[in-house]
PDB file of N, CA and C in Angstrom:
ATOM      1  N   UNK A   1     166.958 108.553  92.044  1.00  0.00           N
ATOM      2  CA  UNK A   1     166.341 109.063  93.260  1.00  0.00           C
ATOM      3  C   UNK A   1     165.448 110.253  92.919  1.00  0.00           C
ATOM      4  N   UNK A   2     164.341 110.323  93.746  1.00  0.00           N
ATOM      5  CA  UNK A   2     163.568 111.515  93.551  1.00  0.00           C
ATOM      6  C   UNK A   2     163.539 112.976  93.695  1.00  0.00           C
ATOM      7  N   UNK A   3     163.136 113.864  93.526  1.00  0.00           N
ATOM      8  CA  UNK A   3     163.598 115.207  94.300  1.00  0.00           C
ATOM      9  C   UNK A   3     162.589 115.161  95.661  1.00  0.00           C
ATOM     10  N   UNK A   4     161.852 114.710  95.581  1.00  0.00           N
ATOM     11  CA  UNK A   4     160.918 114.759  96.629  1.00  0.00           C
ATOM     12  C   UNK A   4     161.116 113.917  98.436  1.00  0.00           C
ATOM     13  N   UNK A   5     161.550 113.902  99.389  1.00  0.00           N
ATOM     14  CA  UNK A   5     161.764 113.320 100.172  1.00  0.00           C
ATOM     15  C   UNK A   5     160.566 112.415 101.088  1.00  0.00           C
ATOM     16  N   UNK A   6     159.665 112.049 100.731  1.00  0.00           N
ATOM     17  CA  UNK A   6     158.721 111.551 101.070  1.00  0.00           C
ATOM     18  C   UNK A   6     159.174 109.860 101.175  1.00  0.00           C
ATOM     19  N   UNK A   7     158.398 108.605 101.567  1.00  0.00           N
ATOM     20  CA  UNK A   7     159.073 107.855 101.985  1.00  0.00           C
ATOM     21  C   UNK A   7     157.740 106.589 102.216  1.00  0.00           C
ATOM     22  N   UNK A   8     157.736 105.501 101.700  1.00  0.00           N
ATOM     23  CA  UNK A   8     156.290 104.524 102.507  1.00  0.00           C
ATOM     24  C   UNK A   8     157.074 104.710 104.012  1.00  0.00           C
ATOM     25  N   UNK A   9     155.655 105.001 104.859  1.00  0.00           N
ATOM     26  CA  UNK A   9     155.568 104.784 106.149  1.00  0.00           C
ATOM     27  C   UNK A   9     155.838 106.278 106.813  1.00  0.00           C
ATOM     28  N   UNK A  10     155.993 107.414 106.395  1.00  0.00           N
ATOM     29  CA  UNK A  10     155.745 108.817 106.762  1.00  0.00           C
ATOM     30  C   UNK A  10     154.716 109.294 106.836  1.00  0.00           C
ATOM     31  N   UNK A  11     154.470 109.877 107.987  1.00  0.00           N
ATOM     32  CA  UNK A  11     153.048 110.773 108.377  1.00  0.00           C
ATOM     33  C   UNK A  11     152.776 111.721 107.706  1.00  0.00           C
ATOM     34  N   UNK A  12     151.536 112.030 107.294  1.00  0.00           N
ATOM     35  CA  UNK A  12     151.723 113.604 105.940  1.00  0.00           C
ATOM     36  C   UNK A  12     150.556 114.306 106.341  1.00  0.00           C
ATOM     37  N   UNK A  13     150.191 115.451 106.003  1.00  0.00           N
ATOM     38  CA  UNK A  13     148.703 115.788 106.032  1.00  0.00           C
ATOM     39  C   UNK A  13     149.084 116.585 104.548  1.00  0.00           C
ATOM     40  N   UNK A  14     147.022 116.854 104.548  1.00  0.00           N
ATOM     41  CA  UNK A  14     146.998 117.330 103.391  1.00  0.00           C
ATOM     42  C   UNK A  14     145.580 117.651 103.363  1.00  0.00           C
ATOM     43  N   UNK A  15     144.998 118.735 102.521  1.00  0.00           N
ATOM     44  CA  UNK A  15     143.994 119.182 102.726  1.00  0.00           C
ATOM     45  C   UNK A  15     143.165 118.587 101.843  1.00  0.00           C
ATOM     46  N   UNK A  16     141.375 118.505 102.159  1.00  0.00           N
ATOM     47  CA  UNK A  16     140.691 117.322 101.827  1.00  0.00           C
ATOM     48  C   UNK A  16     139.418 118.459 101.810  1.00  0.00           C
ATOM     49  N   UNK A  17     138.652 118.423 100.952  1.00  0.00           N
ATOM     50  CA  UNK A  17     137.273 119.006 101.100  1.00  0.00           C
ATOM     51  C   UNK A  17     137.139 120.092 102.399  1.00  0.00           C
ATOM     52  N   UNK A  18     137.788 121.230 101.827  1.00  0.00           N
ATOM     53  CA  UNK A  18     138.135 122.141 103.016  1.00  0.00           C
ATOM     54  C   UNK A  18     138.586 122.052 103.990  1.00  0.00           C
ATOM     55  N   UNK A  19     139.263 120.853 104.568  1.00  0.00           N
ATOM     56  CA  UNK A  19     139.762 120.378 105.653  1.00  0.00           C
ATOM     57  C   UNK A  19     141.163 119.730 106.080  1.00  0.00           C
ATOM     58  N   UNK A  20     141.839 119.825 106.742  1.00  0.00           N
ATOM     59  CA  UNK A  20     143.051 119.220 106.870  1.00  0.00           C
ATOM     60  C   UNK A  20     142.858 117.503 107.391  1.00  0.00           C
ATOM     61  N   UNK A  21     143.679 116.872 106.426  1.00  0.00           N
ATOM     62  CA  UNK A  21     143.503 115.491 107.204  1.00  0.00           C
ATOM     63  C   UNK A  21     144.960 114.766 107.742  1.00  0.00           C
ATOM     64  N   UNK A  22     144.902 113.984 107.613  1.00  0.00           N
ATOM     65  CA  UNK A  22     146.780 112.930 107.685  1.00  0.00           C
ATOM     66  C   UNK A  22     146.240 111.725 107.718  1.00  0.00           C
ATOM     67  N   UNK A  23     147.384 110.763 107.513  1.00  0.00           N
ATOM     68  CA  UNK A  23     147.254 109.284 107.221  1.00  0.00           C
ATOM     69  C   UNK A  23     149.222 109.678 106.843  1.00  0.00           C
ATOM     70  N   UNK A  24     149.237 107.977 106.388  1.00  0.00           N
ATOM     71  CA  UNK A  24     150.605 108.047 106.331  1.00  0.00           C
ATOM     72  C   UNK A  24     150.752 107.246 104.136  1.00  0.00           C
ATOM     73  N   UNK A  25     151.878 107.780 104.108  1.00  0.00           N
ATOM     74  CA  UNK A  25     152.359 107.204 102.919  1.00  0.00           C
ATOM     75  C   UNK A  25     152.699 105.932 102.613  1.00  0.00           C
ATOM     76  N   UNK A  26     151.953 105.484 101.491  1.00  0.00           N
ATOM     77  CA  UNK A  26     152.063 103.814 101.556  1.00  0.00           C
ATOM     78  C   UNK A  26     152.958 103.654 100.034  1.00  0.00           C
ATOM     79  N   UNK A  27     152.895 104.335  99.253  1.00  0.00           N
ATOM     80  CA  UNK A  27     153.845 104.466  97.941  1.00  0.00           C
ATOM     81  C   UNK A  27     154.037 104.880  97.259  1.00  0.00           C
ATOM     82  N   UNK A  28     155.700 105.052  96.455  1.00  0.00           N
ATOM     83  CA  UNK A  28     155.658 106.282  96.007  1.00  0.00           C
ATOM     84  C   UNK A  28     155.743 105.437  94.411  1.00  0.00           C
ATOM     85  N   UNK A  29     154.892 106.461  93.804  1.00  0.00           N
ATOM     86  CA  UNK A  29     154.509 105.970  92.361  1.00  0.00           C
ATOM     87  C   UNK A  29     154.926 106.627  91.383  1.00  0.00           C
ATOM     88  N   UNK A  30     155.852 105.741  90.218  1.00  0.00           N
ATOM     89  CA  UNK A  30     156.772 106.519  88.705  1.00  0.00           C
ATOM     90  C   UNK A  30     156.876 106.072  87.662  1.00  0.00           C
ATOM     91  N   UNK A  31     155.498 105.280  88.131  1.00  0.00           N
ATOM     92  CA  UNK A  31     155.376 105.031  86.630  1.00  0.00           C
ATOM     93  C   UNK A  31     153.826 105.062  86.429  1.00  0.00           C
ATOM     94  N   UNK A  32     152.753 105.468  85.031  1.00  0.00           N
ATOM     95  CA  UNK A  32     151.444 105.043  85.214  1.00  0.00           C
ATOM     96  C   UNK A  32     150.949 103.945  85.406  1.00  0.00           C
ATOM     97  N   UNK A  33     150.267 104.362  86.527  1.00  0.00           N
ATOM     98  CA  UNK A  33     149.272 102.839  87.220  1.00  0.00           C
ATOM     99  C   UNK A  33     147.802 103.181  87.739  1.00  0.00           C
ATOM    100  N   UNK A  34     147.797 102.469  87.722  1.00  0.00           N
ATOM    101  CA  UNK A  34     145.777 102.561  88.237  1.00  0.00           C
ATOM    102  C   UNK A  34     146.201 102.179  90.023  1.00  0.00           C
ATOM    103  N   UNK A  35     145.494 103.292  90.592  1.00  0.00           N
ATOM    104  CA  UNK A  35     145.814 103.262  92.211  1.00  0.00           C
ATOM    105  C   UNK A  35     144.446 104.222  92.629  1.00  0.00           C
ATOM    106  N   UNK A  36     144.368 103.982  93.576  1.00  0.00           N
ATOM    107  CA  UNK A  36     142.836 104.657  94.483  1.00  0.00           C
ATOM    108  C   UNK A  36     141.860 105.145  93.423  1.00  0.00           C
ATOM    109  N   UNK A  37     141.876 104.188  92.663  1.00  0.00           N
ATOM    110  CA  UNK A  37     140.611 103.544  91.512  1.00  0.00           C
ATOM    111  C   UNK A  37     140.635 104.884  90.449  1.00  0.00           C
ATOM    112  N   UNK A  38     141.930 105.247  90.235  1.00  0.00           N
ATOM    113  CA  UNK A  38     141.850 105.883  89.180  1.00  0.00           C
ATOM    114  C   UNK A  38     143.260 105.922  88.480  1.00  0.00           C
ATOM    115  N   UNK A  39     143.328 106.395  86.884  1.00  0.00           N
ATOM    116  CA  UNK A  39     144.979 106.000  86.524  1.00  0.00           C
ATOM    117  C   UNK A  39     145.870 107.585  86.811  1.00  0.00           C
ATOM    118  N   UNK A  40     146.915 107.604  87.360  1.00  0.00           N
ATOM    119  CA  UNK A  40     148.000 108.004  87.961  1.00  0.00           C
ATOM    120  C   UNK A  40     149.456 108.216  86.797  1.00  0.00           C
ATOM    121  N   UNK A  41     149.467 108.979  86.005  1.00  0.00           N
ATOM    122  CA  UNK A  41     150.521 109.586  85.340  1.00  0.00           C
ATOM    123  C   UNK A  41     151.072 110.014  86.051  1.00  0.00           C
ATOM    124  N   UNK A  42     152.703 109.506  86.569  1.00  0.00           N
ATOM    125  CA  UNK A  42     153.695 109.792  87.677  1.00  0.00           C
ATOM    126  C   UNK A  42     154.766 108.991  86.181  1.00  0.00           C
ATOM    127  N   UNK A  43     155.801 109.843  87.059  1.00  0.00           N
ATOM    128  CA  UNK A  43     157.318 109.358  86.656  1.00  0.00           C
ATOM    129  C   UNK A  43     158.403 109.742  87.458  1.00  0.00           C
ATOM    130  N   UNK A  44     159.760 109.095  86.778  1.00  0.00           N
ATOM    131  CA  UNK A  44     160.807 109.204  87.815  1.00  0.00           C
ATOM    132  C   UNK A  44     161.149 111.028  88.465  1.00  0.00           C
ATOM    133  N   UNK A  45     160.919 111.622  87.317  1.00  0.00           N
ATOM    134  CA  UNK A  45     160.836 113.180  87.795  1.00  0.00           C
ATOM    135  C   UNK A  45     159.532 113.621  88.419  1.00  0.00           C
ATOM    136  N   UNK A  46     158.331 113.204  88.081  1.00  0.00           N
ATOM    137  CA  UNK A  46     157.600 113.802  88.742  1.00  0.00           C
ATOM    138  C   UNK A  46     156.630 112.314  89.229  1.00  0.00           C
ATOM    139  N   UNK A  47     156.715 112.346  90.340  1.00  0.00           N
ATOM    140  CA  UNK A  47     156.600 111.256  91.251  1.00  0.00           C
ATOM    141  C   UNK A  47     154.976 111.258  91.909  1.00  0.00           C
ATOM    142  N   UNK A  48     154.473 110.808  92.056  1.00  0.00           N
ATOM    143  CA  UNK A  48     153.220 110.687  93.259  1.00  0.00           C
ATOM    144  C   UNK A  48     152.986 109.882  93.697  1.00  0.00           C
ATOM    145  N   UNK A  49     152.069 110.266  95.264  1.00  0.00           N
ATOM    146  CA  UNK A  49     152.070 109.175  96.662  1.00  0.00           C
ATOM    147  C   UNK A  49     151.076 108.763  96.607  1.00  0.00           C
ATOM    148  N   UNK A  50     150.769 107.211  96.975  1.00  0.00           N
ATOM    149  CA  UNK A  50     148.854 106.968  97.338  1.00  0.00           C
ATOM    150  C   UNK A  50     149.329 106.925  99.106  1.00  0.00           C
ATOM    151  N   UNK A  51     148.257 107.250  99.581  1.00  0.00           N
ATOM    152  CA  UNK A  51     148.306 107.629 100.724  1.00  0.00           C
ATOM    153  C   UNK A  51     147.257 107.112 101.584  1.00  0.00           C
ATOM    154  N   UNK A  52     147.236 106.637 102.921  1.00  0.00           N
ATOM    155  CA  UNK A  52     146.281 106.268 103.680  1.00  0.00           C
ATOM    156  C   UNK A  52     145.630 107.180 104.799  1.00  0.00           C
ATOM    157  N   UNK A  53     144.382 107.385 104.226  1.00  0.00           N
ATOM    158  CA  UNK A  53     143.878 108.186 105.232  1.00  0.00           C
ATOM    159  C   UNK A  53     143.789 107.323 106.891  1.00  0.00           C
ATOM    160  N   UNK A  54     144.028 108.557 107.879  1.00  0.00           N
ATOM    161  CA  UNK A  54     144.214 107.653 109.270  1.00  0.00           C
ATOM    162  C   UNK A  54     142.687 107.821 109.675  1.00  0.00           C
ATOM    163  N   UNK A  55     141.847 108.877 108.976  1.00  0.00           N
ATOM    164  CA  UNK A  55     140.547 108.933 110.039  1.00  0.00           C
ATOM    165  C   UNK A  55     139.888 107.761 109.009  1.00  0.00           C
ATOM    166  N   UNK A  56     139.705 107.197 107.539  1.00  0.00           N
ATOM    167  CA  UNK A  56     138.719 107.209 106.802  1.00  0.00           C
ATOM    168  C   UNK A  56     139.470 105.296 106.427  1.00  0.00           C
ATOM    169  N   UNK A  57     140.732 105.340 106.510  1.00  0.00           N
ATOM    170  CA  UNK A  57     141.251 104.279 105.706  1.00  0.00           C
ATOM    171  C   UNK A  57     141.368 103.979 104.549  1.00  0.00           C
ATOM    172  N   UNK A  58     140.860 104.957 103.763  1.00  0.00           N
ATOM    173  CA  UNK A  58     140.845 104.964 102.634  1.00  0.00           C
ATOM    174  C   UNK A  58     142.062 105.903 101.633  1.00  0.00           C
ATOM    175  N   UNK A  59     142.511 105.105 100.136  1.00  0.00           N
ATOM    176  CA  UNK A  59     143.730 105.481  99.270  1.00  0.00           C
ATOM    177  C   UNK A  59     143.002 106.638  99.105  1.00  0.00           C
ATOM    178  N   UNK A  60     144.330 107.485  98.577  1.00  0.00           N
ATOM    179  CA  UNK A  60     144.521 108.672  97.738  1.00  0.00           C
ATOM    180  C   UNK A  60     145.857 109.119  96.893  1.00  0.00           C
ATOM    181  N   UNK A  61     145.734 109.574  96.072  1.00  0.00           N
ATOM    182  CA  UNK A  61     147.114 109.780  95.108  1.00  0.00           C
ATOM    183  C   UNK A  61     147.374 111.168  95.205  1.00  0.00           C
ATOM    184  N   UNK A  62     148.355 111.562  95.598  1.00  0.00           N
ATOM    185  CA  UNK A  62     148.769 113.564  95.529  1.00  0.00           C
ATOM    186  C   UNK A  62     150.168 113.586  95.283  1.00  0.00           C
ATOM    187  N   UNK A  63     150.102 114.416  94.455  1.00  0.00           N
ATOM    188  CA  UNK A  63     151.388 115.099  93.861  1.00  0.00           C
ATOM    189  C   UNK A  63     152.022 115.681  95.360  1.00  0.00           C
ATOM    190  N   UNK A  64     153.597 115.494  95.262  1.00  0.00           N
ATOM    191  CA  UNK A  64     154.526 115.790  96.484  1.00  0.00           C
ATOM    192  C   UNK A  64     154.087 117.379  97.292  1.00  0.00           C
ATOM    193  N   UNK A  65     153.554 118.303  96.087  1.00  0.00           N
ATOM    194  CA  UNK A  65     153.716 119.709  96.725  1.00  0.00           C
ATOM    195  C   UNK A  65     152.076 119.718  97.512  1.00  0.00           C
ATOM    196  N   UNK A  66     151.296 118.726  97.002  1.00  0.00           N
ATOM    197  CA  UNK A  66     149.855 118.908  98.226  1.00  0.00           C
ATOM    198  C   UNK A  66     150.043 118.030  99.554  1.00  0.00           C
ATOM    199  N   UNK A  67     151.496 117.451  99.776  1.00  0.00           N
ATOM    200  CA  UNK A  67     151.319 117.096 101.165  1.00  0.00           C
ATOM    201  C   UNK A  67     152.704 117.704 101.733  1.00  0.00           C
ATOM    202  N   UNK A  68     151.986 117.386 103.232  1.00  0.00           N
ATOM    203  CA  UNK A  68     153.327 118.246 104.246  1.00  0.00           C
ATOM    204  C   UNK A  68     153.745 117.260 104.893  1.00  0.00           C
ATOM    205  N   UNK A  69     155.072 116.503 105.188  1.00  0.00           N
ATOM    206  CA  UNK A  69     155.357 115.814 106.172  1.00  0.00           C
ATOM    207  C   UNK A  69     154.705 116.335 107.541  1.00  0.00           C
ATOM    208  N   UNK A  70     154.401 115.611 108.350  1.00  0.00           N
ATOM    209  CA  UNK A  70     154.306 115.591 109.766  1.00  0.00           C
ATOM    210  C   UNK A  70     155.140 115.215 110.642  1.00  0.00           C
ATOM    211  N   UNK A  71     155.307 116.679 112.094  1.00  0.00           N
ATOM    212  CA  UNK A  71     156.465 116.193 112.785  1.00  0.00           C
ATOM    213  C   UNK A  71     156.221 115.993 113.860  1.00  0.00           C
TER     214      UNK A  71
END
């Protein structure tokens, strides 16, 4: 299990070209993989999310401490 509590299908925001955005979490990634067209060094300790933007629809990959759950 992760240290991170994040989850596919949780609301998150996170800041984007000076700006706050949200979308929700689509997976959590631990091993290297190629995701939102770039490769992603994650593991079981240090984990990262690709994420769906809600305004843009478009992936993104962020380490647990650049997003905030949403409540």
């Amino acid at each position: 299990m992760t240290k991170h509590p994040l989850k596919p299908g949780d609301e998150v925001e996170w800041s984007s070209h000076g700006s706050t955005t949200h979308g929700e979490v689509k997976e959590e990634i631990t091993t290297e993989k190629q995701a939102a067209g770039r490769k992603v060094k994650a593991s079981e300790e240090e984990p990262q999310y690709r994420v769906e933007s809600a305004k843009s629809g478009r992936d993104a990959v962020h380490k647990p401490e650049a997003l905030k759950k949403r409540s």
